[in-house]
PDB file of N, CA and C in Angstrom:
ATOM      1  N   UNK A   1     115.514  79.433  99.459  1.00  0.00           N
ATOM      2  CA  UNK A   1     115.322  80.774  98.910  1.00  0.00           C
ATOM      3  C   UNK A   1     113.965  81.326  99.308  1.00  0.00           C
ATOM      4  N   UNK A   2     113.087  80.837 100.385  1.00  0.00           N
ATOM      5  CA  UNK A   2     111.690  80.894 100.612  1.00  0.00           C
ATOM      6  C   UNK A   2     111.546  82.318 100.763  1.00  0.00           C
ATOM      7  N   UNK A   3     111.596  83.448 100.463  1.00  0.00           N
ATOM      8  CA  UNK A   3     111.733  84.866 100.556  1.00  0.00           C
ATOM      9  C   UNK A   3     109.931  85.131 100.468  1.00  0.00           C
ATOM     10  N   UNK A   4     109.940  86.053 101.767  1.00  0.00           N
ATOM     11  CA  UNK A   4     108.785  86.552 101.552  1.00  0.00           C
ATOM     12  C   UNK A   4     108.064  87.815 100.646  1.00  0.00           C
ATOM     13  N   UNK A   5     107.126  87.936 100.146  1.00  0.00           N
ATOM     14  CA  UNK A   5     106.739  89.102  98.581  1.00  0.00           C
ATOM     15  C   UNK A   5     105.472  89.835  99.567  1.00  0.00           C
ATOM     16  N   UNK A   6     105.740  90.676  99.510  1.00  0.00           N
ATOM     17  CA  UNK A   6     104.253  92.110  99.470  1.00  0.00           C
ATOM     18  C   UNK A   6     103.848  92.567  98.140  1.00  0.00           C
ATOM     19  N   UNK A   7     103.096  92.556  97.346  1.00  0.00           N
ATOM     20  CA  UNK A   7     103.042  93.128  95.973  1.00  0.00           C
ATOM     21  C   UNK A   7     102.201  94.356  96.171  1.00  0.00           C
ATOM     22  N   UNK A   8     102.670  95.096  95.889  1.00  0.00           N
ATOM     23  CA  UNK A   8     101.443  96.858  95.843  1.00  0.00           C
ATOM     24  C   UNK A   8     101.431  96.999  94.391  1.00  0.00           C
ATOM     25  N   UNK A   9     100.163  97.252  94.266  1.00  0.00           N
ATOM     26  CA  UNK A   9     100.066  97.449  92.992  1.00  0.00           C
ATOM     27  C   UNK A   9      98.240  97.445  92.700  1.00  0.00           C
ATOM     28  N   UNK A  10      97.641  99.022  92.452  1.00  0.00           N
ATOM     29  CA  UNK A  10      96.340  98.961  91.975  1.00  0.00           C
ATOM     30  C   UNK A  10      95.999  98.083  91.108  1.00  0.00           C
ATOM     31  N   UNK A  11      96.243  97.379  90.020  1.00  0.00           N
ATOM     32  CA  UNK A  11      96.132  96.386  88.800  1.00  0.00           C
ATOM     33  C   UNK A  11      95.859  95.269  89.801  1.00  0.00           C
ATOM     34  N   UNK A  12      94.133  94.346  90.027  1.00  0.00           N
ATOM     35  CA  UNK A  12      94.622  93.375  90.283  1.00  0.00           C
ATOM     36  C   UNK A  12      95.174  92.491  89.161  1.00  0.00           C
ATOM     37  N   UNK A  13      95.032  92.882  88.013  1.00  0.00           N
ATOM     38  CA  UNK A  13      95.614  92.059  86.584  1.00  0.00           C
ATOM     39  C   UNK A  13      97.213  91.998  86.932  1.00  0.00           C
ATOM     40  N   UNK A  14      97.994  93.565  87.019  1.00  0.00           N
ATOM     41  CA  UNK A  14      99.130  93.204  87.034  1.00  0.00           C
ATOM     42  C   UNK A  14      99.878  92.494  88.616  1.00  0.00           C
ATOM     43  N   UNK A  15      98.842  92.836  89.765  1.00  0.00           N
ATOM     44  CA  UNK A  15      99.438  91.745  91.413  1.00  0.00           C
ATOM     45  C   UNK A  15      98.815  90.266  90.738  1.00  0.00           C
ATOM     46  N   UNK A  16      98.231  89.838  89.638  1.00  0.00           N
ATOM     47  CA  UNK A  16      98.105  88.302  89.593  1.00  0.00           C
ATOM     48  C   UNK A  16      99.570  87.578  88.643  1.00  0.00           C
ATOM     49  N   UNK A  17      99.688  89.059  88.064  1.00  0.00           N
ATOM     50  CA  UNK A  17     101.054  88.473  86.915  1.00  0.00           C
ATOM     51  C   UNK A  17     102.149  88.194  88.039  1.00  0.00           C
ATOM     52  N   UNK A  18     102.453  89.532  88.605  1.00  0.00           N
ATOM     53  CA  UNK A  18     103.698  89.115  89.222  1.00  0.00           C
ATOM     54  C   UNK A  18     103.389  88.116  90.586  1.00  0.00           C
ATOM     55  N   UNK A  19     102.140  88.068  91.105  1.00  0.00           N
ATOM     56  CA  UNK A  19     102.091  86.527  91.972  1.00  0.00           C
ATOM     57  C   UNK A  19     102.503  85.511  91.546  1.00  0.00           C
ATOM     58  N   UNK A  20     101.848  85.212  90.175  1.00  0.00           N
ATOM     59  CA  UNK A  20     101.766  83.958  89.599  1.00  0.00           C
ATOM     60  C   UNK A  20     103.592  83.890  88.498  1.00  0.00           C
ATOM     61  N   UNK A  21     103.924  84.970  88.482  1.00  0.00           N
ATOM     62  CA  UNK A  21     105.809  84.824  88.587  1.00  0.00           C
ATOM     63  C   UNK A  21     106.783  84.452  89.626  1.00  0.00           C
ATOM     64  N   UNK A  22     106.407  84.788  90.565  1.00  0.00           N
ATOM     65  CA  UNK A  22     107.139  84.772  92.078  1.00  0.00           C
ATOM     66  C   UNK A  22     106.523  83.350  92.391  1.00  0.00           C
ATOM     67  N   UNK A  23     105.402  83.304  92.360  1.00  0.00           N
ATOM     68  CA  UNK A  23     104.960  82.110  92.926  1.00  0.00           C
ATOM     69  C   UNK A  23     105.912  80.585  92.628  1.00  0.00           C
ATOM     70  N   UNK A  24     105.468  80.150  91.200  1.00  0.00           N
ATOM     71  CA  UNK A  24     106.287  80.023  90.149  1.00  0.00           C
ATOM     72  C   UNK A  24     107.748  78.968  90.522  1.00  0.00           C
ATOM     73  N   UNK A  25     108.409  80.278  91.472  1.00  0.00           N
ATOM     74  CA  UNK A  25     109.521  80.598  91.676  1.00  0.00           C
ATOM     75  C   UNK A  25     110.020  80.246  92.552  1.00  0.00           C
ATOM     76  N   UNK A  26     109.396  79.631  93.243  1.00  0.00           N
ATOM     77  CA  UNK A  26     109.577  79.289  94.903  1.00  0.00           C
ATOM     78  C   UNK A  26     109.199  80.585  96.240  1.00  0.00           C
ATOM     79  N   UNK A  27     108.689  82.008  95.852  1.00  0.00           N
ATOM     80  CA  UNK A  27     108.537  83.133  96.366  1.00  0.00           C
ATOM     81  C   UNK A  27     107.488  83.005  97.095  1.00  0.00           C
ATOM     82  N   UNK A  28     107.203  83.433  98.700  1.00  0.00           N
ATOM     83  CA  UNK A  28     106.153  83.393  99.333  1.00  0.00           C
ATOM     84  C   UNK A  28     105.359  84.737  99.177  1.00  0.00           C
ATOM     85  N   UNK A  29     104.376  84.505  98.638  1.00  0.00           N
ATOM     86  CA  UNK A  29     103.167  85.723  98.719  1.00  0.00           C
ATOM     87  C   UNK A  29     102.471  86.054  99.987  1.00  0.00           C
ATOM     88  N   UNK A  30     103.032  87.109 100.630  1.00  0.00           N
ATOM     89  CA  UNK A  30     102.204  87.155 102.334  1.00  0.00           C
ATOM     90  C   UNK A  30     101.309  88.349 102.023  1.00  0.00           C
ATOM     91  N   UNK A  31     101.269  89.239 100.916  1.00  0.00           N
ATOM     92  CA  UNK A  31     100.186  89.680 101.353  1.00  0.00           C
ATOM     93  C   UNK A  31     100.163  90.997  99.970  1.00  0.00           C
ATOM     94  N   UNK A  32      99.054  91.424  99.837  1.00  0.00           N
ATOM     95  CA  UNK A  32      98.762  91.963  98.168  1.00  0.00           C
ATOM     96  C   UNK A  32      98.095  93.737  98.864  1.00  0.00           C
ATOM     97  N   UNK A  33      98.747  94.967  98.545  1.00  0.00           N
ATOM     98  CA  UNK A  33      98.252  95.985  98.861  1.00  0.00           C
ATOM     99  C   UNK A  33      97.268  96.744  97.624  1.00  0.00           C
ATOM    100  N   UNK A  34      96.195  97.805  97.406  1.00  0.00           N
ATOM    101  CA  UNK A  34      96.301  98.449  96.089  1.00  0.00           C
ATOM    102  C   UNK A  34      96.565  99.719  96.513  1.00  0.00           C
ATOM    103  N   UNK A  35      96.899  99.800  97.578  1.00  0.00           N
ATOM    104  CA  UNK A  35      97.012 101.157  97.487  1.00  0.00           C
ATOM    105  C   UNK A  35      97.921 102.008  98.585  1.00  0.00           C
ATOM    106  N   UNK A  36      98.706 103.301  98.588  1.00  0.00           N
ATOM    107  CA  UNK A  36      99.755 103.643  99.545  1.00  0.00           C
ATOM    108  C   UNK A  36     100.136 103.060 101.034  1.00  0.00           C
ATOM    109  N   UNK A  37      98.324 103.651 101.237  1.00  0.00           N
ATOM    110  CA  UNK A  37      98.217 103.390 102.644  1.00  0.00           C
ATOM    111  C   UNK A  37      98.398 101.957 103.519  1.00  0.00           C
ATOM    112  N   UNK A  38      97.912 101.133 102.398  1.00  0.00           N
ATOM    113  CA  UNK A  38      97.712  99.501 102.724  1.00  0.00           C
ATOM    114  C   UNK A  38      99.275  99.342 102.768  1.00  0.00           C
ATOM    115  N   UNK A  39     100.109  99.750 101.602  1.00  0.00           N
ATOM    116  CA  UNK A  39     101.477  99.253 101.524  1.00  0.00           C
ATOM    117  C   UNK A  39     102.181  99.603 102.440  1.00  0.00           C
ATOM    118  N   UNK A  40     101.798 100.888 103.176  1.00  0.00           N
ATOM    119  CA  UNK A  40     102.950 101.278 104.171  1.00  0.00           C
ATOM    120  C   UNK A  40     102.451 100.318 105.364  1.00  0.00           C
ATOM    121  N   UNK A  41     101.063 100.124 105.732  1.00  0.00           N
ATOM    122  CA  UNK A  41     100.293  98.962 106.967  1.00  0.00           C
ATOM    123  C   UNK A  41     101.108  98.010 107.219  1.00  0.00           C
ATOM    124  N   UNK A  42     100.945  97.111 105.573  1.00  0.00           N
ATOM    125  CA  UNK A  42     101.121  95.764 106.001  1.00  0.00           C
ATOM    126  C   UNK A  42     102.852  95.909 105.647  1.00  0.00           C
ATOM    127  N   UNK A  43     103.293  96.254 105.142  1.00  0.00           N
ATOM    128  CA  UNK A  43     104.995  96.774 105.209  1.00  0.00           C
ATOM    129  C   UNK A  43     105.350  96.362 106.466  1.00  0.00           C
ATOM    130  N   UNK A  44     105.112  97.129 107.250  1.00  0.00           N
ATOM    131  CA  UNK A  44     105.063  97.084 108.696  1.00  0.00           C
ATOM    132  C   UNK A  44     104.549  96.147 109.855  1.00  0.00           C
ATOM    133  N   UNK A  45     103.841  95.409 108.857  1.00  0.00           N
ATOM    134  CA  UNK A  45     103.195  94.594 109.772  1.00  0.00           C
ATOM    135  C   UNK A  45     103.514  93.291 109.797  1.00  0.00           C
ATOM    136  N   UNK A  46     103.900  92.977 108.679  1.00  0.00           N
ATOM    137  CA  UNK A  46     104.439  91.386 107.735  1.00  0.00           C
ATOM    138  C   UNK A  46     106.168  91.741 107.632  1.00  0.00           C
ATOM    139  N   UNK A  47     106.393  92.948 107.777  1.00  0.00           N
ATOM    140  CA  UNK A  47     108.306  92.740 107.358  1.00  0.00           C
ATOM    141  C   UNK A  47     108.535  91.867 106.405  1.00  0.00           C
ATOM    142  N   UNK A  48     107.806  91.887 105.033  1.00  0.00           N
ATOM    143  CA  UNK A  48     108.783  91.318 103.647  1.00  0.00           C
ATOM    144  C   UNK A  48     110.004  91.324 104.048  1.00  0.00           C
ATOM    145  N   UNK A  49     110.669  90.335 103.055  1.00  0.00           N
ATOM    146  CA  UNK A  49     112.101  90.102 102.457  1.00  0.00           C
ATOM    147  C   UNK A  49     112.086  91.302 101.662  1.00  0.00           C
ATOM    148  N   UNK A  50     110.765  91.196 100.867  1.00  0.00           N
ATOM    149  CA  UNK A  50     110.482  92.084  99.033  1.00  0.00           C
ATOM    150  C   UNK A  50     109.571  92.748  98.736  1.00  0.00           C
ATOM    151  N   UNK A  51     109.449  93.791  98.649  1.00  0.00           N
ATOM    152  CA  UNK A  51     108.459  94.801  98.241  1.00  0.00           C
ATOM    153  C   UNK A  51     108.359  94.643  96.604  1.00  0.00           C
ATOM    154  N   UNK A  52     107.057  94.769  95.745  1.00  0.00           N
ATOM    155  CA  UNK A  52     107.383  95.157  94.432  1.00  0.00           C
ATOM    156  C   UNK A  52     106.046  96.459  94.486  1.00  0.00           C
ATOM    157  N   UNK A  53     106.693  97.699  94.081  1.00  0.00           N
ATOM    158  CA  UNK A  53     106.101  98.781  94.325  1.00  0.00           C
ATOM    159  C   UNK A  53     105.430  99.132  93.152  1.00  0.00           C
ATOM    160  N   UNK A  54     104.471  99.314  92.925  1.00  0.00           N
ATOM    161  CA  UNK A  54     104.409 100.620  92.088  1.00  0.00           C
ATOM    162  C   UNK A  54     104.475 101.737  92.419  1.00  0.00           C
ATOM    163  N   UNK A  55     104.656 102.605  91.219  1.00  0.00           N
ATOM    164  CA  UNK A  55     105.031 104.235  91.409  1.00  0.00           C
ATOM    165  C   UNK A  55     104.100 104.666  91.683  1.00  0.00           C
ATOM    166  N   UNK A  56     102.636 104.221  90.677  1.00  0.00           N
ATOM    167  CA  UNK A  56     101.015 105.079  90.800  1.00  0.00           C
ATOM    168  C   UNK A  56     100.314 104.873  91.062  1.00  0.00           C
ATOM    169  N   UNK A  57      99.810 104.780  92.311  1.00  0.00           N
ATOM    170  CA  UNK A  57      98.678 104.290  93.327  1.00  0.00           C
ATOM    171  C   UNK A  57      97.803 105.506  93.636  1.00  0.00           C
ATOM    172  N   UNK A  58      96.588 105.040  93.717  1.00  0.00           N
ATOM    173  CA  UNK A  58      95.492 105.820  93.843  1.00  0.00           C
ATOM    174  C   UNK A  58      95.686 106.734  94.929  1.00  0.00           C
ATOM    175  N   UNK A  59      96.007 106.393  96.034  1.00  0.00           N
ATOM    176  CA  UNK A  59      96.660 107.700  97.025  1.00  0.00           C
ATOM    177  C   UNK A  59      97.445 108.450  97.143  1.00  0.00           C
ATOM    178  N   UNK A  60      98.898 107.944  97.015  1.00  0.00           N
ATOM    179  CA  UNK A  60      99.845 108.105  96.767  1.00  0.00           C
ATOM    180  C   UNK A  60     100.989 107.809  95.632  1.00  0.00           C
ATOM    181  N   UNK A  61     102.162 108.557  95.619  1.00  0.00           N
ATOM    182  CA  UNK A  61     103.049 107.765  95.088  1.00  0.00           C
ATOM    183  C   UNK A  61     103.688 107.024  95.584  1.00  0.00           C
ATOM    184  N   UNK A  62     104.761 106.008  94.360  1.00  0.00           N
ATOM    185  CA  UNK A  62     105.235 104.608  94.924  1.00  0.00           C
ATOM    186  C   UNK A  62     106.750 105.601  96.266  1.00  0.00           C
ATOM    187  N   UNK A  63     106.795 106.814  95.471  1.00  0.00           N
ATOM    188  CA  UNK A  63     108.156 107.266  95.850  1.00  0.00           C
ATOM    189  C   UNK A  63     107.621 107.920  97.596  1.00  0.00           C
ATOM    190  N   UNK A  64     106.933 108.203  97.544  1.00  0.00           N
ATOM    191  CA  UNK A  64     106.178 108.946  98.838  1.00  0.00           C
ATOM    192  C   UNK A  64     106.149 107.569  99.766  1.00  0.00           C
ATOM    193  N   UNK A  65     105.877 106.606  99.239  1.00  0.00           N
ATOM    194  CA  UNK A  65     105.543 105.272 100.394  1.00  0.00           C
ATOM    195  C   UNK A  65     107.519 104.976 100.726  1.00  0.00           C
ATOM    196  N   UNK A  66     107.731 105.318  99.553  1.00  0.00           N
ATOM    197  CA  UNK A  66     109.591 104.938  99.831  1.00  0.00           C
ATOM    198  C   UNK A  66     110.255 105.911 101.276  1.00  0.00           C
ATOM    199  N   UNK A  67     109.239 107.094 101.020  1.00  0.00           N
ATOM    200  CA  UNK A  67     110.229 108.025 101.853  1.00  0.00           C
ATOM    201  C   UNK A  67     109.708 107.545 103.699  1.00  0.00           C
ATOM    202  N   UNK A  68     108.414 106.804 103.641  1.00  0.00           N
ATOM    203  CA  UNK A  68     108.084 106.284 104.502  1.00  0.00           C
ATOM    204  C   UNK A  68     109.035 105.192 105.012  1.00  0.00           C
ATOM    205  N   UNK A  69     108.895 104.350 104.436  1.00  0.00           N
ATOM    206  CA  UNK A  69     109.547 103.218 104.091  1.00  0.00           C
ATOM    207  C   UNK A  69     110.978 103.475 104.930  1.00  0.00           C
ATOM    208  N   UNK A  70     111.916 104.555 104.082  1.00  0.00           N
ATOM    209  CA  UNK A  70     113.234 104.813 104.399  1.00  0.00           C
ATOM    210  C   UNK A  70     113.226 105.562 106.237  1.00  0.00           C
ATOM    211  N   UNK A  71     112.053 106.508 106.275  1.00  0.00           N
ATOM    212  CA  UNK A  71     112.035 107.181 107.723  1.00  0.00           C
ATOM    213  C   UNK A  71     111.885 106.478 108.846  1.00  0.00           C
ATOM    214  N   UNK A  72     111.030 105.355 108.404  1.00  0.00           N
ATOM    215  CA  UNK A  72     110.975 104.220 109.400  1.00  0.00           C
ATOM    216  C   UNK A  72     111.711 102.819 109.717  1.00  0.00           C
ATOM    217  N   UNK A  73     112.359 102.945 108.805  1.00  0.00           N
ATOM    218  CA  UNK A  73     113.857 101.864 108.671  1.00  0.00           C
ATOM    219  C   UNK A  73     113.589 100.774 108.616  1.00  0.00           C
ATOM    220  N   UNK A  74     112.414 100.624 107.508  1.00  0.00           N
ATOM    221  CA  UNK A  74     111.646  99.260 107.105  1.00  0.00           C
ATOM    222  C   UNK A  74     113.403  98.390 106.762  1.00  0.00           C
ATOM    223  N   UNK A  75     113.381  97.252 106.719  1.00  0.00           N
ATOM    224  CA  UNK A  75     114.718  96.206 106.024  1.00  0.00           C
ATOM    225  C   UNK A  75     114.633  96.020 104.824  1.00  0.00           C
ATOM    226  N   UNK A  76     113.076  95.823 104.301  1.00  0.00           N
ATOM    227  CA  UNK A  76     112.698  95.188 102.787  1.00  0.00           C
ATOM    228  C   UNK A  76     113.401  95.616 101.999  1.00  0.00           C
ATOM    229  N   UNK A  77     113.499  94.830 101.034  1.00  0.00           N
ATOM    230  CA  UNK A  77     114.161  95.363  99.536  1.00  0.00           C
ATOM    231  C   UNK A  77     113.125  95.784  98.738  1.00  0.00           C
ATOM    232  N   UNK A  78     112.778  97.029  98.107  1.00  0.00           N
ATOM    233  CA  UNK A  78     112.353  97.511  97.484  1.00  0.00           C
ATOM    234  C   UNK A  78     112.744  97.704  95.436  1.00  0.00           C
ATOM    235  N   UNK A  79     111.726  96.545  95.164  1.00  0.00           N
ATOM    236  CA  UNK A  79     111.871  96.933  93.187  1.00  0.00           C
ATOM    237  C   UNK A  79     110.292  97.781  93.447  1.00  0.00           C
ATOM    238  N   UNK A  80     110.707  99.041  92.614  1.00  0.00           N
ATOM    239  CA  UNK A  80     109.854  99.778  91.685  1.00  0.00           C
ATOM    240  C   UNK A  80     109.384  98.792  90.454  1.00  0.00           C
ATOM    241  N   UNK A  81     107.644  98.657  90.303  1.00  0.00           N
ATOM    242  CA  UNK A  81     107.582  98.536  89.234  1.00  0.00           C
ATOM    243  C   UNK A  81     106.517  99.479  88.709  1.00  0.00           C
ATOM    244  N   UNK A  82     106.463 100.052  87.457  1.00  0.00           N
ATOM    245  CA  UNK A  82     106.093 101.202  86.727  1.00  0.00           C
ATOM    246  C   UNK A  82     105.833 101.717  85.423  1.00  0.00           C
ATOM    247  N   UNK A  83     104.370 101.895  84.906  1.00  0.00           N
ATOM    248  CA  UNK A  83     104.603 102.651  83.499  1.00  0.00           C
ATOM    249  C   UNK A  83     105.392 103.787  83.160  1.00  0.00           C
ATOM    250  N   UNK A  84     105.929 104.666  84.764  1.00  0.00           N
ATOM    251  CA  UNK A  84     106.400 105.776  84.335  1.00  0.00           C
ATOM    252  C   UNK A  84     108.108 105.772  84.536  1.00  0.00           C
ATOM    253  N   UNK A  85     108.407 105.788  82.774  1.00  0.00           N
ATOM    254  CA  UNK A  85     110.000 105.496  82.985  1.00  0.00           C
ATOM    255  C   UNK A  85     111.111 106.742  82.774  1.00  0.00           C
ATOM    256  N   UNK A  86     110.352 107.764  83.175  1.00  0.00           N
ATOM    257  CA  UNK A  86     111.093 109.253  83.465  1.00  0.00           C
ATOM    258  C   UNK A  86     112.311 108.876  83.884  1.00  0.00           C
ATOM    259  N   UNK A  87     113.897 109.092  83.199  1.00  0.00           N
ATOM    260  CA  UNK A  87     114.868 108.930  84.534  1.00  0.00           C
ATOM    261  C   UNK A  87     114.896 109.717  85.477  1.00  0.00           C
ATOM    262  N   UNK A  88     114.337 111.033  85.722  1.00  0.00           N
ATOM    263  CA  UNK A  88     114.027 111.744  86.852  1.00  0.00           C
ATOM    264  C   UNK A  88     113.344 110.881  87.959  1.00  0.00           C
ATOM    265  N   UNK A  89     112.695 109.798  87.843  1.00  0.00           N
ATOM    266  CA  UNK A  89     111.573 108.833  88.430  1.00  0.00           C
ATOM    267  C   UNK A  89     111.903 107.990  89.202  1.00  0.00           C
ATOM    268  N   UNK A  90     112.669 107.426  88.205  1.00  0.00           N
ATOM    269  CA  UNK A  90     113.467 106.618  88.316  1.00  0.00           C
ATOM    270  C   UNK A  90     115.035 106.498  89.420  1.00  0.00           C
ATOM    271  N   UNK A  91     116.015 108.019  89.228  1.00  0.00           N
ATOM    272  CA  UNK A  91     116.693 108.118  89.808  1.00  0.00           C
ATOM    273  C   UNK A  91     116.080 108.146  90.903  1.00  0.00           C
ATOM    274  N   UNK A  92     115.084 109.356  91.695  1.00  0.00           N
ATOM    275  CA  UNK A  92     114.275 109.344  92.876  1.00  0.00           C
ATOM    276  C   UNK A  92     114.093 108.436  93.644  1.00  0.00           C
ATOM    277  N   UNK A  93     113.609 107.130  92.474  1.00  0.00           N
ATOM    278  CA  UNK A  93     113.227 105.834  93.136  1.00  0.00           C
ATOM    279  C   UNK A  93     114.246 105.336  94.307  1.00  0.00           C
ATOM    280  N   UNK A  94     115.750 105.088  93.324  1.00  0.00           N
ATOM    281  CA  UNK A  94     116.824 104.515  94.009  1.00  0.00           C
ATOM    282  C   UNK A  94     117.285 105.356  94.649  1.00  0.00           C
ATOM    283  N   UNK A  95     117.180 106.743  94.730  1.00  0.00           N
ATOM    284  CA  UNK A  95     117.667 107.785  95.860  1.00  0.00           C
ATOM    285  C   UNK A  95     116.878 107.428  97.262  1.00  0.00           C
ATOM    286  N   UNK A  96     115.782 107.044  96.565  1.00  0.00           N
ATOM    287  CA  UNK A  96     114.897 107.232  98.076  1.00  0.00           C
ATOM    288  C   UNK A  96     114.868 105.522  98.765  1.00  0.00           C
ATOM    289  N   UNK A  97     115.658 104.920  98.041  1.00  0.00           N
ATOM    290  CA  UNK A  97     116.016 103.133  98.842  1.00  0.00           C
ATOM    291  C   UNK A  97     115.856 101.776  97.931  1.00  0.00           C
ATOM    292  N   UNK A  98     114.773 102.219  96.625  1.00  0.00           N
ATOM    293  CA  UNK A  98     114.462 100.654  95.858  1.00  0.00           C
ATOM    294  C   UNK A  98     115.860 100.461  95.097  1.00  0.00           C
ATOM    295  N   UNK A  99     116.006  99.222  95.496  1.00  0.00           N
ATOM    296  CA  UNK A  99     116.857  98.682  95.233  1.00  0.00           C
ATOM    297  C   UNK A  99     116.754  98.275  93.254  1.00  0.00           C
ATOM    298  N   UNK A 100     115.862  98.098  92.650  1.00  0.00           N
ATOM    299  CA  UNK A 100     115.675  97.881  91.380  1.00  0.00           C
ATOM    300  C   UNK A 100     114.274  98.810  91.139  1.00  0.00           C
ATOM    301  N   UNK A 101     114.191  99.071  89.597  1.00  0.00           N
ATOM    302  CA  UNK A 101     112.881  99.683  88.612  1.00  0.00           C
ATOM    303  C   UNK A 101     113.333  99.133  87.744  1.00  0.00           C
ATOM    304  N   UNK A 102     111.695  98.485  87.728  1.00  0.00           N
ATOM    305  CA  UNK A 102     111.251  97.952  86.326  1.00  0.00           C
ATOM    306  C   UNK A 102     110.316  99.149  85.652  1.00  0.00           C
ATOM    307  N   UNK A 103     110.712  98.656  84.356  1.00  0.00           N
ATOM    308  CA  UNK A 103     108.953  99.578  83.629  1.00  0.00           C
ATOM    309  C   UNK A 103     108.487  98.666  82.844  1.00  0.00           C
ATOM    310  N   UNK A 104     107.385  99.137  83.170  1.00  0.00           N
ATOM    311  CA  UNK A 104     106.016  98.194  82.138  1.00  0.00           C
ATOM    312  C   UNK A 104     105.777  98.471  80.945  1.00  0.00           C
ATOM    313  N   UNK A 105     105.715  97.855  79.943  1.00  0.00           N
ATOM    314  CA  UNK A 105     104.911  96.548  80.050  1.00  0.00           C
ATOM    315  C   UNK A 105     106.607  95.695  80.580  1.00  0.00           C
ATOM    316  N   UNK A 106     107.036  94.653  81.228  1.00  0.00           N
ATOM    317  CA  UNK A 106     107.877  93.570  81.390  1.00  0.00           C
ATOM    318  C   UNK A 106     107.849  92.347  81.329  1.00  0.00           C
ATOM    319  N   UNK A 107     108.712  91.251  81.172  1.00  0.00           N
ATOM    320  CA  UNK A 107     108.671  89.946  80.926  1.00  0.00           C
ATOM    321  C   UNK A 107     108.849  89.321  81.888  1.00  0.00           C
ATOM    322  N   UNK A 108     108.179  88.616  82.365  1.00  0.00           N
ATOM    323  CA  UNK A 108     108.377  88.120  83.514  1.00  0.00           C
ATOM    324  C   UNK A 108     109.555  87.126  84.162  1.00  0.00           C
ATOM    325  N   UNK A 109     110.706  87.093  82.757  1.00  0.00           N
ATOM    326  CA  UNK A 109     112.047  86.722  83.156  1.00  0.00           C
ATOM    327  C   UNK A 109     112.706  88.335  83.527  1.00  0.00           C
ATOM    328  N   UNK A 110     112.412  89.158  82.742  1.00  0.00           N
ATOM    329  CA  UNK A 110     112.922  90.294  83.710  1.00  0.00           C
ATOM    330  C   UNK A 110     112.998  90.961  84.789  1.00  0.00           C
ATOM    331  N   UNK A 111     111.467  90.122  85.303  1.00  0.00           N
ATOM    332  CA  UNK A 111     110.953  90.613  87.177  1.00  0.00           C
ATOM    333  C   UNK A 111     111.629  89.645  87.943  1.00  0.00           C
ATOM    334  N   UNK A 112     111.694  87.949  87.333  1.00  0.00           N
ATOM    335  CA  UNK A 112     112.627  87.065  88.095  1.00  0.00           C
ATOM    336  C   UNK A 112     114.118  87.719  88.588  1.00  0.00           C
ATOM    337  N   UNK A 113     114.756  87.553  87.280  1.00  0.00           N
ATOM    338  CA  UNK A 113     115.723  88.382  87.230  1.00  0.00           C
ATOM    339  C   UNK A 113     116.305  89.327  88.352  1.00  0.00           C
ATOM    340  N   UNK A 114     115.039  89.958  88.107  1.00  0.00           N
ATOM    341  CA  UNK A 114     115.757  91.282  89.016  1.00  0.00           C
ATOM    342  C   UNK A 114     115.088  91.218  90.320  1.00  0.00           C
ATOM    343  N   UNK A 115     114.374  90.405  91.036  1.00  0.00           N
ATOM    344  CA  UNK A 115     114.129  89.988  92.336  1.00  0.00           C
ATOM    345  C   UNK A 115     115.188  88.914  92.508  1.00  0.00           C
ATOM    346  N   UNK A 116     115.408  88.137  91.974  1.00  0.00           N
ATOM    347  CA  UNK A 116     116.940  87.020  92.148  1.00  0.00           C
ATOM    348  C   UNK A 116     117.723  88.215  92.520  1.00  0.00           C
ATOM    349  N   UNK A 117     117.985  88.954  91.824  1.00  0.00           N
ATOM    350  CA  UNK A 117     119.567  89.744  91.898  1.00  0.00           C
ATOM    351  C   UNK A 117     119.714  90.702  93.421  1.00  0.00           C
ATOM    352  N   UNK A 118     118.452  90.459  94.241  1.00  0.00           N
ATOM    353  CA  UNK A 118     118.941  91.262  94.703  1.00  0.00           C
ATOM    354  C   UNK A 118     119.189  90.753  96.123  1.00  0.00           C
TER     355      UNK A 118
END
């Protein structure tokens, strides 16, 4: 199941939670973004198995890196993870390719979970 992880996410508090979940897990950590620009870089540069996005990054949004993401015909699987649980946000998310959204605060059987499932 050695699947490779990109984590984006400004929080280094919340990229140590979900490392140290995935990790855990048997999940390879190749590489930690905080911010749009980094995520769309190394996206591209590392080809994850798994993206875990956030929506609110200091540059951008998580959904703006998606539309990247989708224009350039990245493979990764994309989970949203997010304080903002608008279903307007939310639908967007999976319109624009992530395959799962989480919202925060979460349990970290719910991030397993839903990186297993997909």
């Amino acid at each position: 199941m050695n699947k490779n992880v990109l984590i984006v996410d400004d929080s280094l508090y919340m990229r140590t939670i979900i490392r140290d979940a995935l990790q855990q897990n048997g999940y390879h950590i190749v590489g930690f973004a905080a911010n749009g620009e980094q995520a769309i870089d190394m996206a591209f540069e590392l080809k994850p198995d798994i993206i875990t996005l956030d929506n609110i990054l200091p540059d951008m949004i998580g959904t703006d890196v998606l539309k990247v993401y989708r224009e350039e015909g990245l493979r990764s699987k994309v989970v949203m993870i997010s304080a903002v649980g608008q279903e307007s946000v939310i639908q967007e998310g999976i319109a624009l390719g992530a395959k799962a959204y989480i919202i925060k605060p979460f349990t970290t059987e719910h991030l397993l979970e839903t990186v297993q499932a997909l």
